[in-house]
C-alpha atoms as a PDB file:
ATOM      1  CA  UNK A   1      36.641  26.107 -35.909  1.00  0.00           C
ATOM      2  CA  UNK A   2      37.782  29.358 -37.316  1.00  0.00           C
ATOM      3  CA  UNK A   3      36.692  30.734 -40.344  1.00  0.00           C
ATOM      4  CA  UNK A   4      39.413  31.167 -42.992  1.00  0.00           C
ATOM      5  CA  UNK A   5      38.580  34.385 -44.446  1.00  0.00           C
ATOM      6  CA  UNK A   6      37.071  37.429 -42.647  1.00  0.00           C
ATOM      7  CA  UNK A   7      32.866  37.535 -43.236  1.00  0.00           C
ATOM      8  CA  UNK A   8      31.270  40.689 -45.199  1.00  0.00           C
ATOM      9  CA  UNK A   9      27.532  41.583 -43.917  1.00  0.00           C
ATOM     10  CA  UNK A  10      24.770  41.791 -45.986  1.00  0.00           C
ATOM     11  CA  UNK A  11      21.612  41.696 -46.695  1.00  0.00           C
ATOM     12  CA  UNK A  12      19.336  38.342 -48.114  1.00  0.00           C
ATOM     13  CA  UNK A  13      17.193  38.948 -50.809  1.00  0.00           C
ATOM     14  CA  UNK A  14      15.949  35.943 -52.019  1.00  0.00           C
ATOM     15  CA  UNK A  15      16.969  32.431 -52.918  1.00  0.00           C
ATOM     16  CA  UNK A  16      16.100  31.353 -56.781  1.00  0.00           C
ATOM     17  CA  UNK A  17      16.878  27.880 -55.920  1.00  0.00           C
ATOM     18  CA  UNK A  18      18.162  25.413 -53.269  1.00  0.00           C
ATOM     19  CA  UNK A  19      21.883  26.235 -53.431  1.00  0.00           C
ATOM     20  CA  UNK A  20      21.846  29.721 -54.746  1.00  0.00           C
ATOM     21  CA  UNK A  21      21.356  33.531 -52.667  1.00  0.00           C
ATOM     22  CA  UNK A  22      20.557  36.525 -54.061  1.00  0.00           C
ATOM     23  CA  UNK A  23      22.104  39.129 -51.594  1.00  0.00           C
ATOM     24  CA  UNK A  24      22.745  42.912 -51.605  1.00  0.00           C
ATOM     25  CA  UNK A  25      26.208  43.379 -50.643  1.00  0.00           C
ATOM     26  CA  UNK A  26      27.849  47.027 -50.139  1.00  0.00           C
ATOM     27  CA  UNK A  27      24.620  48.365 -51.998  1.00  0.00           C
ATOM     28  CA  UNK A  28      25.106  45.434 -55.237  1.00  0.00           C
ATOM     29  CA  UNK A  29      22.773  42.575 -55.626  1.00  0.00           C
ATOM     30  CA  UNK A  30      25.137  39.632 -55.179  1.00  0.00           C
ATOM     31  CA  UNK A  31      24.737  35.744 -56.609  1.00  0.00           C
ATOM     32  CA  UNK A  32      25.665  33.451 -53.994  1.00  0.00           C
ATOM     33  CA  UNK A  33      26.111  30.201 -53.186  1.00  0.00           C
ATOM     34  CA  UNK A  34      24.139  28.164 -50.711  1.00  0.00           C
ATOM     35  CA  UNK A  35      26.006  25.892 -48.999  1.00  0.00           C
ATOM     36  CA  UNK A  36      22.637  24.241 -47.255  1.00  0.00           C
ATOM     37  CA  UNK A  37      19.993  22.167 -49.523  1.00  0.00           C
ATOM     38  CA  UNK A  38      17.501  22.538 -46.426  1.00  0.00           C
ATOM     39  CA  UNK A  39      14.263  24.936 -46.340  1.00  0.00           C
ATOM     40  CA  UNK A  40      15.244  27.085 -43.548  1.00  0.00           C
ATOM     41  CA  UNK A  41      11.866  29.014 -44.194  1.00  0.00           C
ATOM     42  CA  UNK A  42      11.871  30.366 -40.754  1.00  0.00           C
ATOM     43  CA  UNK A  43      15.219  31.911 -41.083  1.00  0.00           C
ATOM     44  CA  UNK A  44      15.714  33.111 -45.069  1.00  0.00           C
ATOM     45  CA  UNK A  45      13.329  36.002 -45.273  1.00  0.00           C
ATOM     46  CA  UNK A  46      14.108  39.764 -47.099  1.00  0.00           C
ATOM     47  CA  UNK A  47      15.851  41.721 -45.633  1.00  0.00           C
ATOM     48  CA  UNK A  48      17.423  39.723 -42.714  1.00  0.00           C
ATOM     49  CA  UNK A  49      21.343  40.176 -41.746  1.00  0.00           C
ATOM     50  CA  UNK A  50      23.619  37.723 -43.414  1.00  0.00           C
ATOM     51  CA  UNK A  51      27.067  37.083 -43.877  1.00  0.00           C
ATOM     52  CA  UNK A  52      29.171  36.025 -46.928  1.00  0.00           C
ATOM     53  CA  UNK A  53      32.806  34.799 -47.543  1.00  0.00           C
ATOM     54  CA  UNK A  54      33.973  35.318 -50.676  1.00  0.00           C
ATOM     55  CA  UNK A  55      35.325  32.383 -52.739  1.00  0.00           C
ATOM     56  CA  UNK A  56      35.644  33.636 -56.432  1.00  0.00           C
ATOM     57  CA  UNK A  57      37.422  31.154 -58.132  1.00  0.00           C
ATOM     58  CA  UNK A  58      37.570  30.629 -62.261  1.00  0.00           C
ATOM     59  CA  UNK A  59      34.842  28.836 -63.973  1.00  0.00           C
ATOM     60  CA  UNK A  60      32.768  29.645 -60.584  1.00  0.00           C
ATOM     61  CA  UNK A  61      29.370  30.914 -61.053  1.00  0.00           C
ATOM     62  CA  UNK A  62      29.027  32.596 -57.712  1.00  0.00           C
ATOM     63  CA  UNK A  63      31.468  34.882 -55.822  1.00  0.00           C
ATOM     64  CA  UNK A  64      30.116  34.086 -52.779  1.00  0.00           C
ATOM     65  CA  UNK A  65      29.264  31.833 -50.112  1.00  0.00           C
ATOM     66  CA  UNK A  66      26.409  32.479 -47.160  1.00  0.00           C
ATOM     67  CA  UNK A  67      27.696  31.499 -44.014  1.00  0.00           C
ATOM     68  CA  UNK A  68      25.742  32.705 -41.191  1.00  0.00           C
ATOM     69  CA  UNK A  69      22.395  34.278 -40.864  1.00  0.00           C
ATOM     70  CA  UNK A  70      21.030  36.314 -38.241  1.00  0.00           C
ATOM     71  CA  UNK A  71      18.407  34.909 -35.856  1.00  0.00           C
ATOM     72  CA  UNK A  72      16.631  37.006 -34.500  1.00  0.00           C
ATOM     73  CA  UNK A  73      19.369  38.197 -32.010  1.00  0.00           C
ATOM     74  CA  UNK A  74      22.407  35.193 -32.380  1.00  0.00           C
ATOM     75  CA  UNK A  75      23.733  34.055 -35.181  1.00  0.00           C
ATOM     76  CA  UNK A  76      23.412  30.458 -36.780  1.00  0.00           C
ATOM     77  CA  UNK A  77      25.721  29.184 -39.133  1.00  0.00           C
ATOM     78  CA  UNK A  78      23.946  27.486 -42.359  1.00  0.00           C
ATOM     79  CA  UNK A  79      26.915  25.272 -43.865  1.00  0.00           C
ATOM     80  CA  UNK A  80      26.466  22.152 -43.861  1.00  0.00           C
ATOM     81  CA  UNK A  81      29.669  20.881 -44.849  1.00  0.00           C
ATOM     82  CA  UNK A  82      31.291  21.691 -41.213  1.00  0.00           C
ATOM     83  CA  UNK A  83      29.872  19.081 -39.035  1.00  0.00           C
ATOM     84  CA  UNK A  84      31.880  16.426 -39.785  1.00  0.00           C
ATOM     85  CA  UNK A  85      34.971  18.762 -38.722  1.00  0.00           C
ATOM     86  CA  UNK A  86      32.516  20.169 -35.940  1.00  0.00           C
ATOM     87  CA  UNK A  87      32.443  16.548 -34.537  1.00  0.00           C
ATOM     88  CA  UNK A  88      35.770  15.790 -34.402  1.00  0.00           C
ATOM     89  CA  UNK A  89      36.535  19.165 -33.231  1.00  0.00           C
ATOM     90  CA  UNK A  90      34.030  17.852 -30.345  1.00  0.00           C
ATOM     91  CA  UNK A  91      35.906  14.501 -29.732  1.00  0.00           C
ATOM     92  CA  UNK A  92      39.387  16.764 -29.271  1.00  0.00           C
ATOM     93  CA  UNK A  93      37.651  18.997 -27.035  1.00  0.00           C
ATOM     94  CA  UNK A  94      36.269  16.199 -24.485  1.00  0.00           C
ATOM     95  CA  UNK A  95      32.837  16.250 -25.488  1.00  0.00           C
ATOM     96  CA  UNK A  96      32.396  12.741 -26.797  1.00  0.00           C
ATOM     97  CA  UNK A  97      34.204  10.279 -24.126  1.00  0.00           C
ATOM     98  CA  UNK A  98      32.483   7.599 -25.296  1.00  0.00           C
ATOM     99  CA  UNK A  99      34.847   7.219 -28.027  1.00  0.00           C
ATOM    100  CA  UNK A 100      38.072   7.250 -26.090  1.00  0.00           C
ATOM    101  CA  UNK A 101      41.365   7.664 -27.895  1.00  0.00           C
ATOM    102  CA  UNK A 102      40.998   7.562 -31.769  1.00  0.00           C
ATOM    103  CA  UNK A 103      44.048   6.366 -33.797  1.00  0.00           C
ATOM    104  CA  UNK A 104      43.210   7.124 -37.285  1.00  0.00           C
ATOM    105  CA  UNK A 105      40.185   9.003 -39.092  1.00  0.00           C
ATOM    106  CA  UNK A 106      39.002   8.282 -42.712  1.00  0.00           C
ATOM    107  CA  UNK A 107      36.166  10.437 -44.470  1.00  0.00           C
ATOM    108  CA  UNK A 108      33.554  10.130 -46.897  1.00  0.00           C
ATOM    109  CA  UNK A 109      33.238   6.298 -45.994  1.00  0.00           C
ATOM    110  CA  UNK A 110      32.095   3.708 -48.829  1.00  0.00           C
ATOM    111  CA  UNK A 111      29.138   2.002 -46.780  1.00  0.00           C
ATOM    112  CA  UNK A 112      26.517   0.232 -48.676  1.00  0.00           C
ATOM    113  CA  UNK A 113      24.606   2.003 -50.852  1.00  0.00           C
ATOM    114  CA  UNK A 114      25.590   5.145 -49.342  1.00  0.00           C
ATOM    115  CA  UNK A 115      29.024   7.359 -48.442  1.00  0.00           C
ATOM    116  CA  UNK A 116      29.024   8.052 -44.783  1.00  0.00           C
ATOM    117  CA  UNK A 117      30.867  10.677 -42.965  1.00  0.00           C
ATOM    118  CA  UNK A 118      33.572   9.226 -40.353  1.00  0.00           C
ATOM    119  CA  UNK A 119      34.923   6.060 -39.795  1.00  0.00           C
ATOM    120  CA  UNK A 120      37.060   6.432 -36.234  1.00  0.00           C
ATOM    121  CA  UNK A 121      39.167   3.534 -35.171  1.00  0.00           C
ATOM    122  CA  UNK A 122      39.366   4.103 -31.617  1.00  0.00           C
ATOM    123  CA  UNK A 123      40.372   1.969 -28.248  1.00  0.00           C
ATOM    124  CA  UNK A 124      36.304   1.731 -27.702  1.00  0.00           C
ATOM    125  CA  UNK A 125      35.843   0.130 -31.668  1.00  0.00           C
ATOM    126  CA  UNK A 126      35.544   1.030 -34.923  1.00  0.00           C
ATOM    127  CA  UNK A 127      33.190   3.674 -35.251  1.00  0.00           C
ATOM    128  CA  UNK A 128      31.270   4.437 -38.064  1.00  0.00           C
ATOM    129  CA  UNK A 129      29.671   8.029 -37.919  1.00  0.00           C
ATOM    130  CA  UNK A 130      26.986   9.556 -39.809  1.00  0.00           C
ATOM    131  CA  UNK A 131      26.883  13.790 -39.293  1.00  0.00           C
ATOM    132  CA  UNK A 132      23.573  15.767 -39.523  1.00  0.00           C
ATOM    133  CA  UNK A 133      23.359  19.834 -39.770  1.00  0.00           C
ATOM    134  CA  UNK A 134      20.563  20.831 -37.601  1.00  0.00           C
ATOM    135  CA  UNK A 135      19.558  24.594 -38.015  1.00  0.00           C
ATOM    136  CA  UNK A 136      15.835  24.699 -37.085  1.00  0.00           C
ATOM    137  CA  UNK A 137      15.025  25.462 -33.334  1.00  0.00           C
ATOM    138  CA  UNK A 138      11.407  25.101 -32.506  1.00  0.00           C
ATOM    139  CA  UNK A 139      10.216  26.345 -28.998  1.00  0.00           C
ATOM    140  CA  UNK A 140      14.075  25.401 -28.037  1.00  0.00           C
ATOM    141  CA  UNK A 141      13.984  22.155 -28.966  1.00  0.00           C
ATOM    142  CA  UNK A 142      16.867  21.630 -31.678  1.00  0.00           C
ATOM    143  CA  UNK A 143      14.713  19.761 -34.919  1.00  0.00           C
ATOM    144  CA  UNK A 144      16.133  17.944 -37.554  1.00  0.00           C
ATOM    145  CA  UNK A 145      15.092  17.393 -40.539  1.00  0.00           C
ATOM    146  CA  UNK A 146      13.573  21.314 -41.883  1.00  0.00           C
ATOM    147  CA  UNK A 147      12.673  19.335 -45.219  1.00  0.00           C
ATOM    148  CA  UNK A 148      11.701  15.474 -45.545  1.00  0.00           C
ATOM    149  CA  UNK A 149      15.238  13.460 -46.812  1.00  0.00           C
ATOM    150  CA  UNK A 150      14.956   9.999 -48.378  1.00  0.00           C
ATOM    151  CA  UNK A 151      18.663  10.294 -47.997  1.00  0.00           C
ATOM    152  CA  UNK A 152      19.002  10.953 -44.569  1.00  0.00           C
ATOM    153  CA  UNK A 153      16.286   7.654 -43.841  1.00  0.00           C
ATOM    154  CA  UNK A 154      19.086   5.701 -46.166  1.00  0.00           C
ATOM    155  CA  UNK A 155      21.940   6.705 -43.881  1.00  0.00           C
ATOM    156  CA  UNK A 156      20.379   5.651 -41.011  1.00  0.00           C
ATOM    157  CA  UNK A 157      19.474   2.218 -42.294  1.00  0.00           C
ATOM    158  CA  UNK A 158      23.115   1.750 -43.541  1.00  0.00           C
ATOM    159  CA  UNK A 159      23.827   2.584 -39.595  1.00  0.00           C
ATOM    160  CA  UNK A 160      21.651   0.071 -38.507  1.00  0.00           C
ATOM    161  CA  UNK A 161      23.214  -2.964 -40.584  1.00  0.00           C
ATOM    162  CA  UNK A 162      26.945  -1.565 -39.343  1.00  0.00           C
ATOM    163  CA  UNK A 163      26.065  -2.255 -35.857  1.00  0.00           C
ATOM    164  CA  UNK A 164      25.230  -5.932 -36.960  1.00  0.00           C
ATOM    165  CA  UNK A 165      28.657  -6.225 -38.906  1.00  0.00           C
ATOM    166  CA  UNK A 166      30.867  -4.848 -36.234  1.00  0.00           C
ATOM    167  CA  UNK A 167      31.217  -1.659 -36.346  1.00  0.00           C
ATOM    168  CA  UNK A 168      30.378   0.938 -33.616  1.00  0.00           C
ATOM    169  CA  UNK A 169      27.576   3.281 -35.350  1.00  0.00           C
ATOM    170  CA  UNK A 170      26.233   6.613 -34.093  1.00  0.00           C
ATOM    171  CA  UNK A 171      24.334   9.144 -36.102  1.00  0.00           C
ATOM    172  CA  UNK A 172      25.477  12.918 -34.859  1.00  0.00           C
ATOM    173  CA  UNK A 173      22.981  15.841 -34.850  1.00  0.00           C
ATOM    174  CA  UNK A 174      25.455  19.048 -35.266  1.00  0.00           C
ATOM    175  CA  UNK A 175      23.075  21.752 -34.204  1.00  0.00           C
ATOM    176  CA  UNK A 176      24.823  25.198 -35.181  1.00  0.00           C
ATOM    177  CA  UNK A 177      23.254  27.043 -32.830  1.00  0.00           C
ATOM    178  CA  UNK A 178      23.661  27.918 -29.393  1.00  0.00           C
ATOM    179  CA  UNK A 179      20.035  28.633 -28.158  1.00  0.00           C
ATOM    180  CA  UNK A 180      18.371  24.607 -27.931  1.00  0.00           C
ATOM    181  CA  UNK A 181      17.999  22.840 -24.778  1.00  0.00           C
ATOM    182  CA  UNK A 182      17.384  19.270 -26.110  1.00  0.00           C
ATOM    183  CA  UNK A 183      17.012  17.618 -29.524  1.00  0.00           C
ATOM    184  CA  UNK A 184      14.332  15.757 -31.223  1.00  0.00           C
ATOM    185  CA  UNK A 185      13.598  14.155 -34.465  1.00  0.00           C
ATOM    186  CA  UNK A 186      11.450  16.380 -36.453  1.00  0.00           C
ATOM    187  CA  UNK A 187       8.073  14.138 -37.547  1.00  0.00           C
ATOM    188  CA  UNK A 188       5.771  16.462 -38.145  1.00  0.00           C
ATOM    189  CA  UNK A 189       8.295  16.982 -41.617  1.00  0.00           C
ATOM    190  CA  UNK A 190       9.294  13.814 -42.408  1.00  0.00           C
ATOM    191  CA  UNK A 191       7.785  10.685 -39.848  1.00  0.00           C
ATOM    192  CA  UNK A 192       9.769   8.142 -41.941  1.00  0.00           C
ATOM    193  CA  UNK A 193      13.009   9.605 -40.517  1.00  0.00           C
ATOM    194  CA  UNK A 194      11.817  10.007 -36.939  1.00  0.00           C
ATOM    195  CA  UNK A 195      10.852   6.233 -37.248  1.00  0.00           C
ATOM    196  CA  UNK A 196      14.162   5.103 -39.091  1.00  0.00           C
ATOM    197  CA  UNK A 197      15.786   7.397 -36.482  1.00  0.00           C
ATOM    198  CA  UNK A 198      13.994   5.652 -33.405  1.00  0.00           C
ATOM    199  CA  UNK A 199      13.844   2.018 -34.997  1.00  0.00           C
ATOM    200  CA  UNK A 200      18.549   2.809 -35.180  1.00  0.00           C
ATOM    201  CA  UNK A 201      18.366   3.646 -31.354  1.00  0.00           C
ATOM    202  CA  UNK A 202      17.057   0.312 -30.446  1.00  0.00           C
ATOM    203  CA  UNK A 203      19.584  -1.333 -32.453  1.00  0.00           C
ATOM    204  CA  UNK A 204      22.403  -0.492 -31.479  1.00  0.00           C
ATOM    205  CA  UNK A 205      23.407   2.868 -33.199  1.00  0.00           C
ATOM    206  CA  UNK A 206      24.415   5.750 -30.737  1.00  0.00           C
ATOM    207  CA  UNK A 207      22.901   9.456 -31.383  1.00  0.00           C
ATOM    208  CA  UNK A 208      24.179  12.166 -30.503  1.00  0.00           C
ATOM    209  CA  UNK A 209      23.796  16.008 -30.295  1.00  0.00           C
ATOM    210  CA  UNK A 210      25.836  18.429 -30.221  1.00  0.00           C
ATOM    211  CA  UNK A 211      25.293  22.378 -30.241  1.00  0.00           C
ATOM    212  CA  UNK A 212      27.786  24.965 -31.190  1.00  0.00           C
ATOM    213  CA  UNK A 213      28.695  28.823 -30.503  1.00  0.00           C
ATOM    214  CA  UNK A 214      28.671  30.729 -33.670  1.00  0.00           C
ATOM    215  CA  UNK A 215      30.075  34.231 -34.008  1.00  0.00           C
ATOM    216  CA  UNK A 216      31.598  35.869 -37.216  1.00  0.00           C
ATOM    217  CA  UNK A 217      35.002  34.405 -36.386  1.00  0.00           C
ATOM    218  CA  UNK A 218      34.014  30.684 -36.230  1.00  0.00           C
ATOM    219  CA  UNK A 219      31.569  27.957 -35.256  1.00  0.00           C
ATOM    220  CA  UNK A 220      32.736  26.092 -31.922  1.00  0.00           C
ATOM    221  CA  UNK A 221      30.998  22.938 -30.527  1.00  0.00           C
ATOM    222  CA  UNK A 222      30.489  23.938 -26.790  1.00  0.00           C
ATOM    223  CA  UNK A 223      27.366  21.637 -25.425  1.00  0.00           C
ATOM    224  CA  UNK A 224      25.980  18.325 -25.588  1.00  0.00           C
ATOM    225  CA  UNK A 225      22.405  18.087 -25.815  1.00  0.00           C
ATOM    226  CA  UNK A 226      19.570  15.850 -24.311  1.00  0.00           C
ATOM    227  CA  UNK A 227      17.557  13.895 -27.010  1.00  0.00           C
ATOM    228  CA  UNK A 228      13.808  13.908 -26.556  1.00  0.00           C
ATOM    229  CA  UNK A 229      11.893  10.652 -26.902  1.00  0.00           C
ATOM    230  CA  UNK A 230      11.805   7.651 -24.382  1.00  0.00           C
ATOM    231  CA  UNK A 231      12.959   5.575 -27.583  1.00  0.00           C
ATOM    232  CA  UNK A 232      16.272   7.581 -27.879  1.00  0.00           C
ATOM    233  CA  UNK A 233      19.124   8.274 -25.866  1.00  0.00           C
ATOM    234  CA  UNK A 234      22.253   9.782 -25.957  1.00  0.00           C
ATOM    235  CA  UNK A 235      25.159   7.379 -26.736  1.00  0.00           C
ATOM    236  CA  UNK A 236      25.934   4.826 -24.559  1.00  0.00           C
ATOM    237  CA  UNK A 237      28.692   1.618 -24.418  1.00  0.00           C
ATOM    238  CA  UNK A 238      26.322  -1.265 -23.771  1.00  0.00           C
ATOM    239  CA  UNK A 239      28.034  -4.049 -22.423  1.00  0.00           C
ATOM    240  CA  UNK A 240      29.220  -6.600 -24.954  1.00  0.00           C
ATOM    241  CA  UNK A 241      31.309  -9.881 -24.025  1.00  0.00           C
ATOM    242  CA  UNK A 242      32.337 -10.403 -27.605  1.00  0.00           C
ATOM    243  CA  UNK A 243      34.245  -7.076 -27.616  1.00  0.00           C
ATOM    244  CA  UNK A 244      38.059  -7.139 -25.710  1.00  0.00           C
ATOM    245  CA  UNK A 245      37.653  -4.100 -23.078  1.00  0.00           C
ATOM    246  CA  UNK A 246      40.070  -1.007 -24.080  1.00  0.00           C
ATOM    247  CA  UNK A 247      41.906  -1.526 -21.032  1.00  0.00           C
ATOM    248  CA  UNK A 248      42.881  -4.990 -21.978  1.00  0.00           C
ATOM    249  CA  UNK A 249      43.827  -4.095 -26.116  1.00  0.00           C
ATOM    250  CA  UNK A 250      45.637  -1.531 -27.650  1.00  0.00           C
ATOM    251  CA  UNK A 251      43.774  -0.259 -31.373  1.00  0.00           C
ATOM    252  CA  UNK A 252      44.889  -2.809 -33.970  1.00  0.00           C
ATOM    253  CA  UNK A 253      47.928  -1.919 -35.753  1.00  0.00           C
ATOM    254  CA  UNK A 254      46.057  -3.249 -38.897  1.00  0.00           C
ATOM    255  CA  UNK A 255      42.969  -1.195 -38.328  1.00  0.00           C
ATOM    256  CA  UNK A 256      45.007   2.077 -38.335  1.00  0.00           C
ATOM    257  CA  UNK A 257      46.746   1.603 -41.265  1.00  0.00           C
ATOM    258  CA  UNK A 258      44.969   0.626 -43.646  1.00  0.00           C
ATOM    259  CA  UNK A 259      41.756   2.680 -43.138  1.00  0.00           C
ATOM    260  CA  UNK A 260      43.532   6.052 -45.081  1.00  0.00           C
ATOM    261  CA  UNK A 261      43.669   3.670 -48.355  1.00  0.00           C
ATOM    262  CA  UNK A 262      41.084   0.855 -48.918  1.00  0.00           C
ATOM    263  CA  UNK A 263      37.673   0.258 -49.537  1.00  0.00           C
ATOM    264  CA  UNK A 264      35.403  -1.046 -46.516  1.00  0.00           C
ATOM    265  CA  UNK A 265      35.252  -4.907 -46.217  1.00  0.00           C
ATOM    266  CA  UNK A 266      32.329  -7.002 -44.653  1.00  0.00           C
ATOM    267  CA  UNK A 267      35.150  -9.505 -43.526  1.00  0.00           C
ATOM    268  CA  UNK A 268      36.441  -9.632 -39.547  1.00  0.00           C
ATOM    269  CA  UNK A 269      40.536  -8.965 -38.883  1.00  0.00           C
ATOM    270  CA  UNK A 270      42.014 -11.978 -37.852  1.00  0.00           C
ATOM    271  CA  UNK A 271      44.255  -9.831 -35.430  1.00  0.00           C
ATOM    272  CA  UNK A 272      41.346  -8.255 -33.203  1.00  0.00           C
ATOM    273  CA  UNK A 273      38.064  -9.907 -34.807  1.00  0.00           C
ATOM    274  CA  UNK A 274      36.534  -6.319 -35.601  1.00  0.00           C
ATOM    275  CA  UNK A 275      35.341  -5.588 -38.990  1.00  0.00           C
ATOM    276  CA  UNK A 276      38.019  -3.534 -41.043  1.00  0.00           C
ATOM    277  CA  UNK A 277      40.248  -3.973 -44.478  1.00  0.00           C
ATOM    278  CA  UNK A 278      42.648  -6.654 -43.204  1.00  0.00           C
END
């Protein structure tokens, strides 16, 4: 992924509140925005090299956004509105086989109590995706969350009762960062996630994790990454007789067109029996 706009360095001075910068750009203090509700304590200190795109727009408060941060000698790229595009930039580049060929794409799913990410309708199933900005690297391991998220817990859960309504679930940890070896769920921050995150593995929701190359052009997926724990596991297709093998099916002509322009259903298609708006 390429940035759209060219990146101005400067410097972070502080941050007021969750989603807004101080910075001192070309020797001004500038307001910015922060595209990133995490804590990211251990990379937002005085002083420290950022950089900022500008996005002035009317009725905007801020000029600016923060993009990347310097840390302490590569980069790491704090928006967490990319993964979603991160992931499918991923998928295009071979990194996610699992998946196979993907017909159609539909974002910001109605699921539950909850919108989730990506809903792929691919020759492998209907997958129903769930993306997670990692930033925070502990002793190389890639940790996510940096601050506990009720929300987060809630997504997972949702992911849990799609794989018992036909869907294909996975929960994707994009870590924007190039330096961790493996992944983990972080529970010394919040346990309940690690446990919601552990509980999803066992029942049938795929995880994955995915680290990225970040330089002041663009972000680019590059690596899959190990998950820690004996209880996870990176994703894969467990046998299941119910489901027609790709081989064997083309994607439902159904499936791919009506998931641009309806609201999820709980009911099965009569033309391939997976869950979709018939």
């Amino acid at each position: 992924m390429t940035f759209p706009d060219r990146l101005r360095k400067a410097f972070f001075i502080s941050r007021p509140n969750r989603f807004a910068t101080w910075v001192e750009l070309d020797g001004e203090r500038v307001y910015c925005h922060m595209p990133n509700p995490g804590r990211m304590h251990e990379l937002l200190h005085e002083g420290v090299d950022v950089w900022v795109a500008d996005r002035r727009a009317q009725g905007r408060v801020t000029t600016h956004d923060v993009v990347l941060v310097r840390h302490p000698d590569s980069l790491v790229c704090l928006d967490s509105r990319l993964p979603p595009s991160l992931l499918l930039e991923a998928w295009e580049t071979g990194l996610l086989p699992e998946l196979g060929h993907c017909a159609a794409t539909r974002r910001e799913v109605p699921y539950g109590a909850s919108r989730l990410d990506l809903l792929l309708s691919c020759e492998t199933g209907d997958w129903l995706v769930e993306t997670k900005s990692c930033t925070l690297v502990i002793d190389g391991v890639g940790r996510f969350p940096d601050a506990p998220t009720k929300r987060g817990t809630r997504h997972v859960g949702e992911l849990i009762e799609a794989a018992s309504d036909g869907f294909t679930p996975a929960v994707a940890f994009v870590i924007q960062r190039s330096d961790p070896d493996v992944f983990a769920p972080n529970d010394g921050t919040d346990p309940e996630f690690g446990a919601a995150l552990r509980r999803a593995a066992t029942s049938g929701v795929h995880v994955f994790a995915v680290k990225c190359e970040v330089t002041e052009l663009g972000v680019t997926p590059v690596e899959r990454v190990d998950i820690r724990g004996n209880e996870l596991h990176t994703a894969r297709l467990a046998p299941n007789s119910s489901r027609v093998s790709a081989t064997s099916r083309p994607i439902c002509s159904a499936s791919a067109s009506t998931l641009s322009n309806r609201r999820l259903s709980r009911r099965r298609c009569r033309n391939c029996r997976r869950t979709h708006s018939p």
